[in-house]
PDB file of N, CA and C in Angstrom:
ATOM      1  N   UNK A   1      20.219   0.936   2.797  1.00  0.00           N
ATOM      2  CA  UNK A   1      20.703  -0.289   2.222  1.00  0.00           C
ATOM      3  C   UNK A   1      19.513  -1.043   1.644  1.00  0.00           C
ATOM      4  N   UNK A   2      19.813  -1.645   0.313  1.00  0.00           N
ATOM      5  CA  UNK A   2      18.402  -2.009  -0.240  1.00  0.00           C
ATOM      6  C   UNK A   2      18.706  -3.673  -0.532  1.00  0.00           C
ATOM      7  N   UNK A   3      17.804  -4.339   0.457  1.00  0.00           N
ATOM      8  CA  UNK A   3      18.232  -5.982   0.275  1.00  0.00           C
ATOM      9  C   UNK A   3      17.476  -6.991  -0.743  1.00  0.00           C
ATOM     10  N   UNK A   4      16.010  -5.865  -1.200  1.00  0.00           N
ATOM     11  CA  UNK A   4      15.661  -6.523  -1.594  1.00  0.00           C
ATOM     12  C   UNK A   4      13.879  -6.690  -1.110  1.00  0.00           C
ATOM     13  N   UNK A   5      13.110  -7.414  -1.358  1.00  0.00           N
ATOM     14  CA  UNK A   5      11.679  -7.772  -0.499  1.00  0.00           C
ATOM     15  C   UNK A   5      12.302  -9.422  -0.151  1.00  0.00           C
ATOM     16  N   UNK A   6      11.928  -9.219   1.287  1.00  0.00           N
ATOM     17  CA  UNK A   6      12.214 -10.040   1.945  1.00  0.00           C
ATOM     18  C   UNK A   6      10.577 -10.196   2.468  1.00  0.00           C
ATOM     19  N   UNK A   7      10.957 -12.082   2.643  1.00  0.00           N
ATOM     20  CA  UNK A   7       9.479 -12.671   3.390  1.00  0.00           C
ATOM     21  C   UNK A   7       9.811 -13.836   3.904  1.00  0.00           C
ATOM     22  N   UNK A   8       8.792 -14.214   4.714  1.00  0.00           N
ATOM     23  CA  UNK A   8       9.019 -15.099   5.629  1.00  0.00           C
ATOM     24  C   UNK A   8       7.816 -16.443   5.634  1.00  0.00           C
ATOM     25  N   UNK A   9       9.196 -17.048   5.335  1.00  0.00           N
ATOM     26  CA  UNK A   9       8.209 -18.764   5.451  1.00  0.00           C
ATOM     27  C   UNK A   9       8.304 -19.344   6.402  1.00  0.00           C
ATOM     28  N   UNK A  10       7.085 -20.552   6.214  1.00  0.00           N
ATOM     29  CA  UNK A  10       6.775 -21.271   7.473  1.00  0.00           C
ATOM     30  C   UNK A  10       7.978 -21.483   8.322  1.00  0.00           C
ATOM     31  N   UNK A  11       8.958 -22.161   8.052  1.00  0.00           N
ATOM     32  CA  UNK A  11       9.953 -22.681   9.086  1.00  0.00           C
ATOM     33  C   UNK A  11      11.003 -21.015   9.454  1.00  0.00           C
ATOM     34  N   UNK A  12      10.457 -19.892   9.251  1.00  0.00           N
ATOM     35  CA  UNK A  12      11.099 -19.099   9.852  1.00  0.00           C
ATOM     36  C   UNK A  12      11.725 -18.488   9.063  1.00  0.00           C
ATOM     37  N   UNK A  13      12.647 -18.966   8.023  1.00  0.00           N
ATOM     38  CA  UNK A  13      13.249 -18.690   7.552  1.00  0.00           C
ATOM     39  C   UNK A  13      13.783 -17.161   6.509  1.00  0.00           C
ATOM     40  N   UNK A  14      14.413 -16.983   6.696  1.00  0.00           N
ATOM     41  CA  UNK A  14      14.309 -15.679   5.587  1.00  0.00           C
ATOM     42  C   UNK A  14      14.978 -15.964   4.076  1.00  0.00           C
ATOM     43  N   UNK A  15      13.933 -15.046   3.270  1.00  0.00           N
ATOM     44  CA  UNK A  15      13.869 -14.922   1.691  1.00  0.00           C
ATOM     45  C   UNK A  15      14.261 -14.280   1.106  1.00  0.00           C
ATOM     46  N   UNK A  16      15.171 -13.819  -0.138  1.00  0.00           N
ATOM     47  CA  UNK A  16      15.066 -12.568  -1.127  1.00  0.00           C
ATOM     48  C   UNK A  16      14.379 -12.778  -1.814  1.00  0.00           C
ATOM     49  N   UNK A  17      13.186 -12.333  -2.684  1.00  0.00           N
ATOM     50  CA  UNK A  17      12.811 -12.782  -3.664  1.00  0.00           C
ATOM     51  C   UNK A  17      12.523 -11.100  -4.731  1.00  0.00           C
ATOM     52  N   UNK A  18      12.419 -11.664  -6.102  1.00  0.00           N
ATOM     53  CA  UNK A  18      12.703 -10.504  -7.042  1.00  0.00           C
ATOM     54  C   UNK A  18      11.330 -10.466  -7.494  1.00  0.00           C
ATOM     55  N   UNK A  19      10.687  -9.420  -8.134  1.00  0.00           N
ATOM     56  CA  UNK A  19       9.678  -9.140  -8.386  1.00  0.00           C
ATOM     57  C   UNK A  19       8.792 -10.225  -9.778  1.00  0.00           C
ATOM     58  N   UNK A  20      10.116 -10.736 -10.249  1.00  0.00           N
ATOM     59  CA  UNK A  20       9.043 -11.759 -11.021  1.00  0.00           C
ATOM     60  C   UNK A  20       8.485 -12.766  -9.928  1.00  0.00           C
ATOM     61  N   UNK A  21       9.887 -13.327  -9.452  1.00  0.00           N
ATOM     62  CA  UNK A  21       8.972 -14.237  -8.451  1.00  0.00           C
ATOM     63  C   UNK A  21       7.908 -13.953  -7.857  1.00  0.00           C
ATOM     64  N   UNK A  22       7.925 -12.764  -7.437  1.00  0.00           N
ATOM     65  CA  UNK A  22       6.580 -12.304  -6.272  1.00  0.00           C
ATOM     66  C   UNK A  22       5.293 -12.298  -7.262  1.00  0.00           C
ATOM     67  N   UNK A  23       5.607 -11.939  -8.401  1.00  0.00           N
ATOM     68  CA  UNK A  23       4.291 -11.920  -9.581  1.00  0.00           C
ATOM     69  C   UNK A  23       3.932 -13.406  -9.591  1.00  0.00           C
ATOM     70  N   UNK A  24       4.956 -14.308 -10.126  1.00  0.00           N
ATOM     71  CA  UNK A  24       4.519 -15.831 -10.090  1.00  0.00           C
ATOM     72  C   UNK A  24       3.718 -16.347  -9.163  1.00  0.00           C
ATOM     73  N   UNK A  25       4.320 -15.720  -8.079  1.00  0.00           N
ATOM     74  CA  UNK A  25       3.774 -16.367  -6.613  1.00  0.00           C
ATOM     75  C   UNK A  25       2.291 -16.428  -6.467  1.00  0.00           C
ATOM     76  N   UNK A  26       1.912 -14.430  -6.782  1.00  0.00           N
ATOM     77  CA  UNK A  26       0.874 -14.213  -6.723  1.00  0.00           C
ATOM     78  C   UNK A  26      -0.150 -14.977  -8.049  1.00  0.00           C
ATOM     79  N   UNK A  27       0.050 -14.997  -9.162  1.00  0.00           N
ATOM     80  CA  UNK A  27      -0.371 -15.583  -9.528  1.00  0.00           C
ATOM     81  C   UNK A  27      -1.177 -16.669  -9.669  1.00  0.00           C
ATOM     82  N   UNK A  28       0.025 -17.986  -9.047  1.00  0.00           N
ATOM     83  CA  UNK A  28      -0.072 -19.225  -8.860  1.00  0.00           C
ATOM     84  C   UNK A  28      -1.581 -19.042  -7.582  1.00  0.00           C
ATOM     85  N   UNK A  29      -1.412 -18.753  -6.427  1.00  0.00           N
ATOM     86  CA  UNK A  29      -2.026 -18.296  -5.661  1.00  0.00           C
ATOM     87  C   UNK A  29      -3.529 -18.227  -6.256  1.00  0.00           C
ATOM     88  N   UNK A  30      -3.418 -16.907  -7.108  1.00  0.00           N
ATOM     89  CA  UNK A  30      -4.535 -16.523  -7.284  1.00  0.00           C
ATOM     90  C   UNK A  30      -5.587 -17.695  -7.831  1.00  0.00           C
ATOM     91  N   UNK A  31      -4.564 -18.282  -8.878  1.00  0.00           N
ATOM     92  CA  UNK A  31      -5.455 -19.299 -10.093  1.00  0.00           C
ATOM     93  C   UNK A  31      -5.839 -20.701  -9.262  1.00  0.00           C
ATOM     94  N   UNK A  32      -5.535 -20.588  -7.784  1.00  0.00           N
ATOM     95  CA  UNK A  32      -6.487 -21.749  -7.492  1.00  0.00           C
ATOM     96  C   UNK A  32      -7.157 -21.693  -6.434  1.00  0.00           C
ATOM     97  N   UNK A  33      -7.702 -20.093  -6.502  1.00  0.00           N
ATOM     98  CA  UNK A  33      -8.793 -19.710  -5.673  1.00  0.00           C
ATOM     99  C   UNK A  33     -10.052 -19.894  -6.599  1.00  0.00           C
ATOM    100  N   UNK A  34     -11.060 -20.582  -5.689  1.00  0.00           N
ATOM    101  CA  UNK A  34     -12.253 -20.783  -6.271  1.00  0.00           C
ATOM    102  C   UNK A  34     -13.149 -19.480  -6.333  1.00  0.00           C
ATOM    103  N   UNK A  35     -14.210 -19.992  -7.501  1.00  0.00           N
ATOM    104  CA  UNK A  35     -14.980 -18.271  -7.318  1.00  0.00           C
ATOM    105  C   UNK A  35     -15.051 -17.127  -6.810  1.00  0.00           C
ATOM    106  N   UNK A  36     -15.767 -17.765  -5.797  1.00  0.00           N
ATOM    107  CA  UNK A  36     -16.253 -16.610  -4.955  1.00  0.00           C
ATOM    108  C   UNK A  36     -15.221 -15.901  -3.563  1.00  0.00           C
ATOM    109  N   UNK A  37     -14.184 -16.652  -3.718  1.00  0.00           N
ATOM    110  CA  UNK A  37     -12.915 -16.361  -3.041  1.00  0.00           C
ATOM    111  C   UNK A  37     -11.939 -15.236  -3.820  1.00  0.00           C
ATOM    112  N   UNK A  38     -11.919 -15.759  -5.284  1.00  0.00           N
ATOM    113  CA  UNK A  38     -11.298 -14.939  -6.684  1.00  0.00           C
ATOM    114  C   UNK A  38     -12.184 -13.500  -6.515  1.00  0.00           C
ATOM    115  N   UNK A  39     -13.670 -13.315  -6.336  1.00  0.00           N
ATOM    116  CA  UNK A  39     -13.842 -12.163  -7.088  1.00  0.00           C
ATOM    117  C   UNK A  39     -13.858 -11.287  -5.449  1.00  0.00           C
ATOM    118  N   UNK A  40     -13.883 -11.863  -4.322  1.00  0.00           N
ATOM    119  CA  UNK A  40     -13.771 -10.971  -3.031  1.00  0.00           C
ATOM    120  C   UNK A  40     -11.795 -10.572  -3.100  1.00  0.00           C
ATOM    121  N   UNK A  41     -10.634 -11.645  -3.492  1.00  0.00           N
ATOM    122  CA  UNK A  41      -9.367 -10.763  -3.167  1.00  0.00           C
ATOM    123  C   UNK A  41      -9.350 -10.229  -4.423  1.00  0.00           C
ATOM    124  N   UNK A  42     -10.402 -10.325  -5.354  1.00  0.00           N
ATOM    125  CA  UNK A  42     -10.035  -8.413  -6.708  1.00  0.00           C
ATOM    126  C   UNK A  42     -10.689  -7.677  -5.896  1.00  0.00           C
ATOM    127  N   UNK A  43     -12.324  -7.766  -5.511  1.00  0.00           N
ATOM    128  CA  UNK A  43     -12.542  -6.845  -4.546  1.00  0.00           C
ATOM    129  C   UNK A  43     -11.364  -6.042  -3.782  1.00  0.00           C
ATOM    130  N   UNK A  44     -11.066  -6.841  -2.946  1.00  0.00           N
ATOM    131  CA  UNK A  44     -10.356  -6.055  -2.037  1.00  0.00           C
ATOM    132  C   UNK A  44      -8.805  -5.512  -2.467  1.00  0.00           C
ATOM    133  N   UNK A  45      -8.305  -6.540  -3.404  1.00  0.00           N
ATOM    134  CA  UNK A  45      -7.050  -5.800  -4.555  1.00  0.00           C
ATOM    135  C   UNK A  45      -7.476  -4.303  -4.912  1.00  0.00           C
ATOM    136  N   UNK A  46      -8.084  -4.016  -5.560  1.00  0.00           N
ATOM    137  CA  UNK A  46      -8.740  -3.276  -6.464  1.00  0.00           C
ATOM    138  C   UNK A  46      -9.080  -2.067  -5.851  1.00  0.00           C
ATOM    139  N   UNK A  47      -9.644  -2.468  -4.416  1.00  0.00           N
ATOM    140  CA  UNK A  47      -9.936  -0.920  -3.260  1.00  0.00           C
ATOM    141  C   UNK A  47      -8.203  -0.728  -3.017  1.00  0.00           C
ATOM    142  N   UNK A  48      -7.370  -1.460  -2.628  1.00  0.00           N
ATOM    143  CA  UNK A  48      -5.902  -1.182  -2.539  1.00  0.00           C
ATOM    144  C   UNK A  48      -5.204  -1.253  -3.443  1.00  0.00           C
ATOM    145  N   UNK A  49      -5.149  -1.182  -4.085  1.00  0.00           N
ATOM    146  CA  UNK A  49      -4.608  -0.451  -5.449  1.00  0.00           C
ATOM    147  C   UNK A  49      -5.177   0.924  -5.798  1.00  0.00           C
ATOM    148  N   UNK A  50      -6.325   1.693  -5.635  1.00  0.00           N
ATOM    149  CA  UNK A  50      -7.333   2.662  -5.981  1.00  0.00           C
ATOM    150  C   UNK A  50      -7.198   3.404  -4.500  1.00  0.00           C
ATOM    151  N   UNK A  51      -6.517   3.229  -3.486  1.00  0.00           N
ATOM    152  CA  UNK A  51      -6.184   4.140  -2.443  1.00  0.00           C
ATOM    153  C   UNK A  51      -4.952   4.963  -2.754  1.00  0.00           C
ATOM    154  N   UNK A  52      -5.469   6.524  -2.320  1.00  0.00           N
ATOM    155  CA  UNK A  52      -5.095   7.225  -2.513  1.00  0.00           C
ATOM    156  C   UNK A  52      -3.744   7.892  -1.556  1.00  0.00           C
ATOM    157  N   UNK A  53      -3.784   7.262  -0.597  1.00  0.00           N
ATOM    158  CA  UNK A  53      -2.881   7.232   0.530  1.00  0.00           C
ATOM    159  C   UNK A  53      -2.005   6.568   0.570  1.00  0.00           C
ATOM    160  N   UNK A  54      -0.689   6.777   1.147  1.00  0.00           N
ATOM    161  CA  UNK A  54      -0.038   5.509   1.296  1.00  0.00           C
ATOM    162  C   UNK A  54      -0.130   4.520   2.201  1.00  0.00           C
ATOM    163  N   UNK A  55       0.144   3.617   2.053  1.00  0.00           N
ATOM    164  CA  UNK A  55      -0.405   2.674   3.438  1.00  0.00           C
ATOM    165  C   UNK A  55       0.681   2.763   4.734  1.00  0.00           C
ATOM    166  N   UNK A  56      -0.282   2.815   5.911  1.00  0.00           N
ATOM    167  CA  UNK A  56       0.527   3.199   7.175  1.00  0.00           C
ATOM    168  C   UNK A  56       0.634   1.933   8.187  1.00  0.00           C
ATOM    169  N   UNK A  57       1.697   1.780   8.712  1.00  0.00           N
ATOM    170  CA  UNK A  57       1.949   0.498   9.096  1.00  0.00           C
ATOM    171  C   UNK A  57       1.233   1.212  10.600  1.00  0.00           C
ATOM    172  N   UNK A  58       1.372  -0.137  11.545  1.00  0.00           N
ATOM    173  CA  UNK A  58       0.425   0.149  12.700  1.00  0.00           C
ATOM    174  C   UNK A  58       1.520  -0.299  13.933  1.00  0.00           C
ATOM    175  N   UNK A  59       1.764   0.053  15.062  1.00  0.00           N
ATOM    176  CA  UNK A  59       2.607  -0.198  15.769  1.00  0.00           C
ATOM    177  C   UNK A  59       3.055  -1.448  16.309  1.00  0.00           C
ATOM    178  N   UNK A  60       1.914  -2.524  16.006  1.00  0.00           N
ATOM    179  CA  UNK A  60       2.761  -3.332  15.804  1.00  0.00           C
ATOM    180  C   UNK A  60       3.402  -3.884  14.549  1.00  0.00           C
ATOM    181  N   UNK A  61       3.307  -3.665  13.593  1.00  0.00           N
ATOM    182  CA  UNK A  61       3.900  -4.043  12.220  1.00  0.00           C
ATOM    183  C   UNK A  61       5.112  -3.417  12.119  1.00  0.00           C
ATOM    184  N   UNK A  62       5.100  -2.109  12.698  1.00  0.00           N
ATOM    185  CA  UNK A  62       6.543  -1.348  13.287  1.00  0.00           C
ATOM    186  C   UNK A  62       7.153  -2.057  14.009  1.00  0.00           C
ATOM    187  N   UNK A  63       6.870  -2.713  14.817  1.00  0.00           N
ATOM    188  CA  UNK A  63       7.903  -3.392  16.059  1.00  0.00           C
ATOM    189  C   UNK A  63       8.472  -4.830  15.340  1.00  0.00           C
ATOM    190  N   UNK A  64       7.269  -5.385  14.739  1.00  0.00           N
ATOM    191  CA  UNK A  64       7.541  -6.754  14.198  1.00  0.00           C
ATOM    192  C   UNK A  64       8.496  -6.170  13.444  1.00  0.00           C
ATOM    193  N   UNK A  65       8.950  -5.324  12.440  1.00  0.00           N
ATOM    194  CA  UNK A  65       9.787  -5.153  11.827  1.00  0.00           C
ATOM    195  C   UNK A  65      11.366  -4.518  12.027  1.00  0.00           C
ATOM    196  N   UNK A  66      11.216  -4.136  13.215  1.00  0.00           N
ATOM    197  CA  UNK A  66      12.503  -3.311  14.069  1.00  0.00           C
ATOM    198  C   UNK A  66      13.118  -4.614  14.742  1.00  0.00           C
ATOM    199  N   UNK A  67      12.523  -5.688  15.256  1.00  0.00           N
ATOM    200  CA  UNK A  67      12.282  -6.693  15.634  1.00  0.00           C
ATOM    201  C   UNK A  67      13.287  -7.745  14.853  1.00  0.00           C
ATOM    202  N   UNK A  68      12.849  -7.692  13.696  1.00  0.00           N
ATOM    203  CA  UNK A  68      13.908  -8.777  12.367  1.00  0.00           C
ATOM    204  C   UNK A  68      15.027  -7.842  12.174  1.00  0.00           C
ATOM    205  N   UNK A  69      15.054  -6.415  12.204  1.00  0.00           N
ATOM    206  CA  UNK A  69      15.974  -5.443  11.758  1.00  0.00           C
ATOM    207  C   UNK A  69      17.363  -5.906  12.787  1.00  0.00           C
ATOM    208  N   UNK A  70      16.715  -6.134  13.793  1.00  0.00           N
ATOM    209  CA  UNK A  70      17.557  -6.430  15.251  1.00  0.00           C
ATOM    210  C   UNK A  70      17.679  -7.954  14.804  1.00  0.00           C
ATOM    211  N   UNK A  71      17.461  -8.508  14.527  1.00  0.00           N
ATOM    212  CA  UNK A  71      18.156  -9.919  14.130  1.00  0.00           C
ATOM    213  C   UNK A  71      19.095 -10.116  13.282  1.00  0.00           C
ATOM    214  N   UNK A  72      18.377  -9.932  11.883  1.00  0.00           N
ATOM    215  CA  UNK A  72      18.805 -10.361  10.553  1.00  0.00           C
ATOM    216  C   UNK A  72      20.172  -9.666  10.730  1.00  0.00           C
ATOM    217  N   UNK A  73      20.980 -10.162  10.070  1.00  0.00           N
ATOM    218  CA  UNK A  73      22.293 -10.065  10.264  1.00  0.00           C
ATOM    219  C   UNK A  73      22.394  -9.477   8.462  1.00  0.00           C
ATOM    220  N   UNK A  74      22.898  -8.542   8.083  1.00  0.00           N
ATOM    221  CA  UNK A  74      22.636  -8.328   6.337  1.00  0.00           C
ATOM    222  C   UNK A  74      24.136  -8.695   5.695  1.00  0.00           C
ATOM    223  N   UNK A  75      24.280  -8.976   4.614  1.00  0.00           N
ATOM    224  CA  UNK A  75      25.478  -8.976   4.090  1.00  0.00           C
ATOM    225  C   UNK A  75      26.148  -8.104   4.108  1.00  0.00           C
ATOM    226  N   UNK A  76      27.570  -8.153   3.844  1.00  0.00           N
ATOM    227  CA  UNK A  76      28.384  -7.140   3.936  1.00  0.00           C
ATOM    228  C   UNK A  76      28.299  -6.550   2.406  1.00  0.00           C
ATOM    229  N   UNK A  77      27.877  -5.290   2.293  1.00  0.00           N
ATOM    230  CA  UNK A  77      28.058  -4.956   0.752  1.00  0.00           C
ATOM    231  C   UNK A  77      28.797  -3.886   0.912  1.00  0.00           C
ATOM    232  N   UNK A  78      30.300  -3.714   1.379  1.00  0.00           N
ATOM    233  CA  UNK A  78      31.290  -3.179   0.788  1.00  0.00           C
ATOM    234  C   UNK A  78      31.832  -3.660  -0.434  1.00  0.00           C
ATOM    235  N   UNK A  79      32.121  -2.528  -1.052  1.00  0.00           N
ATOM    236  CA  UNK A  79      33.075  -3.355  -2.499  1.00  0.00           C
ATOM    237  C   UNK A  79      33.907  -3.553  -1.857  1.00  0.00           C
ATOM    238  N   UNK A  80      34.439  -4.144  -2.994  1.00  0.00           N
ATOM    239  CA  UNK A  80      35.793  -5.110  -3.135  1.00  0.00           C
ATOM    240  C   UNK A  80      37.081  -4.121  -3.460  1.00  0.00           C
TER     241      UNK A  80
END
């Protein structure tokens, strides 16, 4: 079942958000990092993006996420 990228803000809450938004987001973000803050997250963008692996979640990032799976309640997407 595909809901979407989901994230989580301060008050808890849960998000859908669509890939422009997530571009905006990042964006906005980015453009009011000062210097030397800007050229260390391309640094580190740039090594993750240029990995060759896929990225492996770690057991707890597994649990945190089995965790909301066991909460979140999803819509019903039977048709109509």
């Amino acid at each position: 079942m595909s809901i979407g990228i989901v994230t989580f803000v301060k008050d808890k809450s849960l998000i859908i958000r669509n890939a422009a938004e997530i571009k905006l987001d990042l964006f906005r973000r980015i453009d009011r990092l000062k210097e030397a803050d800007l050229e260390k997250a391309y640094n580190e963008f740039i090594a993750l993006l240029n990995t060759t692996s896929p990225y492996k979640m770690s057991k707890a990032e597994k649990a945190a996420i089995d965790e909301v799976d066991n909460v979140f309640v999803y819509p019903d997407t039977t048709p109509l």
